[in-house]
Protein backbone atom coordinates (compact mmCIF):
# COMPACT_ATOMS: atom_id res chain seq x y z
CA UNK A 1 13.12 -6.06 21.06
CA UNK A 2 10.70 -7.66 19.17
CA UNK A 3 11.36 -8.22 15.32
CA UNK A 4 9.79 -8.73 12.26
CA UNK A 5 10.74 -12.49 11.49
CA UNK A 6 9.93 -11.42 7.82
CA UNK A 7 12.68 -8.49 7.84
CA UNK A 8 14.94 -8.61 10.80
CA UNK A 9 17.88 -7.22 9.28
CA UNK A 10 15.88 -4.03 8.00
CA UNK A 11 14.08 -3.64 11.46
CA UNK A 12 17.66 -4.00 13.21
CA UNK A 13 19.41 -1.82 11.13
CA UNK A 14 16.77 0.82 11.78
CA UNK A 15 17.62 4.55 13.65
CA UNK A 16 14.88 4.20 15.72
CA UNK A 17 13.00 8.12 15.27
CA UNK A 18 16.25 9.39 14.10
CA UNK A 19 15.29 12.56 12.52
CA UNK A 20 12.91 12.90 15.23
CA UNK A 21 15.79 12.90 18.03
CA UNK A 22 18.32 14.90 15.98
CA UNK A 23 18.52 18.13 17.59
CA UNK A 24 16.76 20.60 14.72
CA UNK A 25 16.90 18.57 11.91
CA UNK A 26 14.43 20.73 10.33
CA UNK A 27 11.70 18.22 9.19
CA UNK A 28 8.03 17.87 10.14
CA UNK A 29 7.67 14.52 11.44
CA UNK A 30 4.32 13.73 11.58
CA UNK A 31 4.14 14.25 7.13
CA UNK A 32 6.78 11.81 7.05
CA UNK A 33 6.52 8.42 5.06
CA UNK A 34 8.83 5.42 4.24
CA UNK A 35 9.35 6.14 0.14
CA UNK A 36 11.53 3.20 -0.25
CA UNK A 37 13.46 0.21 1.22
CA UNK A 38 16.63 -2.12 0.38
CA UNK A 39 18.02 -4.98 2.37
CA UNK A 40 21.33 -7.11 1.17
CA UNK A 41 22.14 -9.55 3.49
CA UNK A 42 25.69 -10.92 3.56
CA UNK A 43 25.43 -13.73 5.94
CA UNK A 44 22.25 -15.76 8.14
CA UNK A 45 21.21 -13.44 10.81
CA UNK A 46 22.62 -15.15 14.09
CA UNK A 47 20.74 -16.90 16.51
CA UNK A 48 22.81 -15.33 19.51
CA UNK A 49 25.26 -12.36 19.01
CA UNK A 50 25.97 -8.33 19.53
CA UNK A 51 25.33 -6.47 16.79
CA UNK A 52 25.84 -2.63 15.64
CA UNK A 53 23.57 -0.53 13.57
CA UNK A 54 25.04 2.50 11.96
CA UNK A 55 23.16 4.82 9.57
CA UNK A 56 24.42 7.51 7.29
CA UNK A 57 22.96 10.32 5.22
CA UNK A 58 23.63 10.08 1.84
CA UNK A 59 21.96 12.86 0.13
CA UNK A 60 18.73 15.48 1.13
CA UNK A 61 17.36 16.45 -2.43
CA UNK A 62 14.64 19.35 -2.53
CA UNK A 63 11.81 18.80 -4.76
CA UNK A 64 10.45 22.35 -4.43
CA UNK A 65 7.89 24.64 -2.32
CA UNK A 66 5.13 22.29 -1.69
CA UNK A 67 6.69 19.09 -2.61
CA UNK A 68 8.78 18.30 -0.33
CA UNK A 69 12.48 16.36 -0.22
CA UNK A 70 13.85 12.98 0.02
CA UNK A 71 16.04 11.85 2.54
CA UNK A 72 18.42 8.93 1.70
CA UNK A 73 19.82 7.07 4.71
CA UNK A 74 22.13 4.23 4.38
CA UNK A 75 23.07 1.73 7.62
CA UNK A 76 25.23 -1.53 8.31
CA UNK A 77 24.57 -3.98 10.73
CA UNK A 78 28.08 -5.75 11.70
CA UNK A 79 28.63 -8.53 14.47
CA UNK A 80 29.85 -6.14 17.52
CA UNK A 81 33.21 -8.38 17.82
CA UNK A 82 34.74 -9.41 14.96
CA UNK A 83 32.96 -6.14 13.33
CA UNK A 84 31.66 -7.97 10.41
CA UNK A 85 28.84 -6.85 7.98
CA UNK A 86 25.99 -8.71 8.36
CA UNK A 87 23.59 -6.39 6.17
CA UNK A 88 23.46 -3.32 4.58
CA UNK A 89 20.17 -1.39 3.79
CA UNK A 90 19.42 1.84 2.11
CA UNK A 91 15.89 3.95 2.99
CA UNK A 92 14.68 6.68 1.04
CA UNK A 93 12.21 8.90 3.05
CA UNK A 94 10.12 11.10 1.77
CA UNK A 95 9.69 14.42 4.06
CA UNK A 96 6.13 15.85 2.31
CA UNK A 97 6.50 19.48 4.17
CA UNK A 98 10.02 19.95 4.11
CA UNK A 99 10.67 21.09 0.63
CA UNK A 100 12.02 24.26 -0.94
CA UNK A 101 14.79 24.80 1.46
CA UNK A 102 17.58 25.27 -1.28
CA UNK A 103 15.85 28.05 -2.86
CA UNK A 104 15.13 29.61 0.56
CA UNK A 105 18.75 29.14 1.40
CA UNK A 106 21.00 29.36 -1.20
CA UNK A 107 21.72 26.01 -0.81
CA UNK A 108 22.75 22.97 -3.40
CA UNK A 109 20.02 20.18 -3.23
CA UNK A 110 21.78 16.51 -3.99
CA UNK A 111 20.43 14.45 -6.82
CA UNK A 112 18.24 12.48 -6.51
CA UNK A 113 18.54 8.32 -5.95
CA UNK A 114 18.99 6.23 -9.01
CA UNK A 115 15.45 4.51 -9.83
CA UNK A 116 14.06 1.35 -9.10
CA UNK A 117 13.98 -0.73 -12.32
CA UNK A 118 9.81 -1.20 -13.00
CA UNK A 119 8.33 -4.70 -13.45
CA UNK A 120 7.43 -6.18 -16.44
CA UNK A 121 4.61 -5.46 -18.96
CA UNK A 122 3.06 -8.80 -19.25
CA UNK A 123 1.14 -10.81 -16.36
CA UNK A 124 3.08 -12.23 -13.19
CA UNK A 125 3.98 -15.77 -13.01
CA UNK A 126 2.78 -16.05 -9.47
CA UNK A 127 0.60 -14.47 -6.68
CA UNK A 128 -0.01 -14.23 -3.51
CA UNK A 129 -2.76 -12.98 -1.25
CA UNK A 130 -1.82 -12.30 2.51
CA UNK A 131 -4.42 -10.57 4.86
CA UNK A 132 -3.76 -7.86 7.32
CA UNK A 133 -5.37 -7.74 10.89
CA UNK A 134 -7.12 -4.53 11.91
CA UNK A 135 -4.96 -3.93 15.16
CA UNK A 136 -1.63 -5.26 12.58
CA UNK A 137 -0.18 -1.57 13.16
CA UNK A 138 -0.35 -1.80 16.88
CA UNK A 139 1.26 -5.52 17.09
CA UNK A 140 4.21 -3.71 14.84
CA UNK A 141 4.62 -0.90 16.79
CA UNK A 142 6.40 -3.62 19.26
CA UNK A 143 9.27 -3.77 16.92
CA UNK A 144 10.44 -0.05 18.01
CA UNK A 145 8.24 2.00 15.38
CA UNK A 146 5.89 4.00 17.61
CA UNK A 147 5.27 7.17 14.91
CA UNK A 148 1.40 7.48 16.72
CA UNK A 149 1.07 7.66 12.28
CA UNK A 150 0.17 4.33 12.99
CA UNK A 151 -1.79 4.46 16.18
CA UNK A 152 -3.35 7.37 16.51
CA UNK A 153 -6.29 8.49 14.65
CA UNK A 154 -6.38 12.53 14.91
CA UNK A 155 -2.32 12.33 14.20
CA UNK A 156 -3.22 10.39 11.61
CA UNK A 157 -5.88 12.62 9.89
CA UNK A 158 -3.47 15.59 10.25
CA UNK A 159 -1.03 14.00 8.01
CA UNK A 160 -3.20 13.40 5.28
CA UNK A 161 -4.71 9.91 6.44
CA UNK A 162 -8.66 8.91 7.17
CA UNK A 163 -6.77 6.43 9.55
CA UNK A 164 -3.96 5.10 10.92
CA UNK A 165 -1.56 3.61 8.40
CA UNK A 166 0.39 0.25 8.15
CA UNK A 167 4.12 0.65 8.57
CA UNK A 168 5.80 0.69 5.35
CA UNK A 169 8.09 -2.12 6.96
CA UNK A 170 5.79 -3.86 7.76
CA UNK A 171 4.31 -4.23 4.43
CA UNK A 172 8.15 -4.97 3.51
CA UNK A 173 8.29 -8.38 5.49
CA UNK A 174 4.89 -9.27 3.55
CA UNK A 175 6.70 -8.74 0.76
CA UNK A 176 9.39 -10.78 1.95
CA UNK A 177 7.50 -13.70 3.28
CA UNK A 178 5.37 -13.70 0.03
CA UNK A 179 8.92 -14.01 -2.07
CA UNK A 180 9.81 -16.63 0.47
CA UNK A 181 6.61 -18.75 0.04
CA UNK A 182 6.14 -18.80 -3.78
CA UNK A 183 9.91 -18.54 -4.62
CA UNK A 184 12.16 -20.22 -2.56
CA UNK A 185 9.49 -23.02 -0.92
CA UNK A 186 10.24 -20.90 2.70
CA UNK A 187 14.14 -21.32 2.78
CA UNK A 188 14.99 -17.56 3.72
CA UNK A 189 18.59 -18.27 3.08
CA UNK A 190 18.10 -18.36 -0.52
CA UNK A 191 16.97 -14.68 -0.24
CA UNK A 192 19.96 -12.45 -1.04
CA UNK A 193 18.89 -8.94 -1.83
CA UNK A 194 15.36 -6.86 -1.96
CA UNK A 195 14.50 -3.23 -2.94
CA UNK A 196 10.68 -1.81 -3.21
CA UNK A 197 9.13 1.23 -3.97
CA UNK A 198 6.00 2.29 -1.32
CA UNK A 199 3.65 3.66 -3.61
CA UNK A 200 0.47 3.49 -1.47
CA UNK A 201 -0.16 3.14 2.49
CA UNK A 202 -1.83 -0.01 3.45
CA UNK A 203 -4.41 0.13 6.19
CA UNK A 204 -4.81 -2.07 8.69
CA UNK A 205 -7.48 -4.87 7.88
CA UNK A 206 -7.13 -5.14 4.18
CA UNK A 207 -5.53 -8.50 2.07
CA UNK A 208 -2.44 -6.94 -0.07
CA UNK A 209 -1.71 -9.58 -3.44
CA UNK A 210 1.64 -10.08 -4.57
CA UNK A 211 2.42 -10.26 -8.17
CA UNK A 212 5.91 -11.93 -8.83
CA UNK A 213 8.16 -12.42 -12.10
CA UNK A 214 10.97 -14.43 -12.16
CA UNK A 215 13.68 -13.77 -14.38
CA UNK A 216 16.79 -16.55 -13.38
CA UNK A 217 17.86 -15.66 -10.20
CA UNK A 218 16.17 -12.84 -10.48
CA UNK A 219 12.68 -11.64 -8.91
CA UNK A 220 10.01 -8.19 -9.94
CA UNK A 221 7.52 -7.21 -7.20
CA UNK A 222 5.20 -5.35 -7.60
CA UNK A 223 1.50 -5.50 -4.68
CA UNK A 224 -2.36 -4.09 -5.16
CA UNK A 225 -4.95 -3.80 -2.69
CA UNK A 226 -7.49 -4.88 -4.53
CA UNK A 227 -10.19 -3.55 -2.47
CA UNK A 228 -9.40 -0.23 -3.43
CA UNK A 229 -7.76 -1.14 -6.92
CA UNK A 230 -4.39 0.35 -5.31
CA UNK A 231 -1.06 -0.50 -6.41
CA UNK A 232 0.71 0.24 -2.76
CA UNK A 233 4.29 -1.34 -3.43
CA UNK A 234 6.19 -1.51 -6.85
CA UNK A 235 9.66 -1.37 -8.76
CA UNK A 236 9.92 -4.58 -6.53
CA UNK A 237 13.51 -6.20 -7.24
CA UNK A 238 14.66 -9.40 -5.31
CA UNK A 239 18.16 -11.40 -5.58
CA UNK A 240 18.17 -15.21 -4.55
CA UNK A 241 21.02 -17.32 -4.39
């Protein structure tokens, strides 16, 4: 496999198509989209070793008839040996044509994930401009994403799209490597913990900026497009050491 270097723990960690592959899980695949993303890390990624991915789902809430429902999936990534945790990432999906199933059913919908805390009200004490290339999505497909979302043009007009989309991970490990650059002078072990909101698709081709606020040991994220004066990631929220 071939990962991310920006976000290898969230790319490992990842149930490749998993509610694609679960037998009648009941959502419609192609209106899915990556609502949200958290990585901890516990330890350095090792150079060399066996490791184990294994996802859970926390809660399905309904937001209604023609809103849809969010899917919240937690997974570990342990050493296969010595079975310990590496990392531990949460993703909230957000299944657009899947909603009003509890009222349809009968059923209890679970509440909702706590929110992301938002960024500050004042200007960022950095940015940082990194450019996308147009075939970006089809280089990150190689990392075990291959939703045609982000290949295919009609697929991508039937969900909603005028083209193919950048992978919300993708867009993650930008974030990552801007937080890197500006905060911690590229030492990725200072990096401890990072949750963001996807707002906004990116498409391939355009430069996302990176607004930063540093609080301690703490970071706020939050990116724009600028091109089309589009906030696509926010609630950004980073640990260092």
């Amino acid at each position: 496999m071939i990962v991310q270097s920006d976000a290898p723990d969230a790319v490992l960690s990842w149930g490749r198509e998993m509610l694609r592959n679960l037998e009648n899980p009941g959502a419609d695949w192609v209106k899915l989209v990556h609502g949200e993303q958290d990585v901890r890390l516990f330890k350095t990624l090792p150079v060399a070793a066996s490791l184990v991915a294994t996802n859970k789902v926390l809660s399905i809430t309904d937001k209604g008839e023609g809103k849809g429902a969010i899917a919240v999936i937690e997974r570990e990534l342990r050493e296969e040996k010595s079975g310990e945790l590496i990392a531990k990432g949460r993703n909230v999906t957000f299944l657009r044509g899947d909603g009003g199933f509890s009222q349809r059913s009968g059923s209890r919908s679970d509440p909702g994930p706590e929110p992301l805390a938002a960024v500050p009200e004042r200007a960022a004490d950095i940015e940082v401009s990194l450019p996308t290339l147009e075939r970006q999505a089809l280089i990150y497909r190689l990392s075990g994403d291959y939703n045609p979302l982000h290949a295919d043009p009609e697929v991508a007009r039937k969900a909603g799209f005028p083209r193919p989309i950048l992978h919300g991970l993708c867009t993650f490990g930008m974030a990552t490597h801007a937080v890197v650059k500006a905060m911690c002078h590229y030492r990725a072990d200072e990096l401890r913990a990072m949750a963001v909101r996807f707002t906004s698709p990116v498409y391939p081709g355009e430069t996302v900026r990176f607004q930063l606020w540093r609080r301690g040991k703490h970071v706020h994220l939050r990116a724009r497009v600028e091109a089309r004066d589009t906030i696509v990631l926010n609630n950004g929220f980073i640990e260092l050491v």
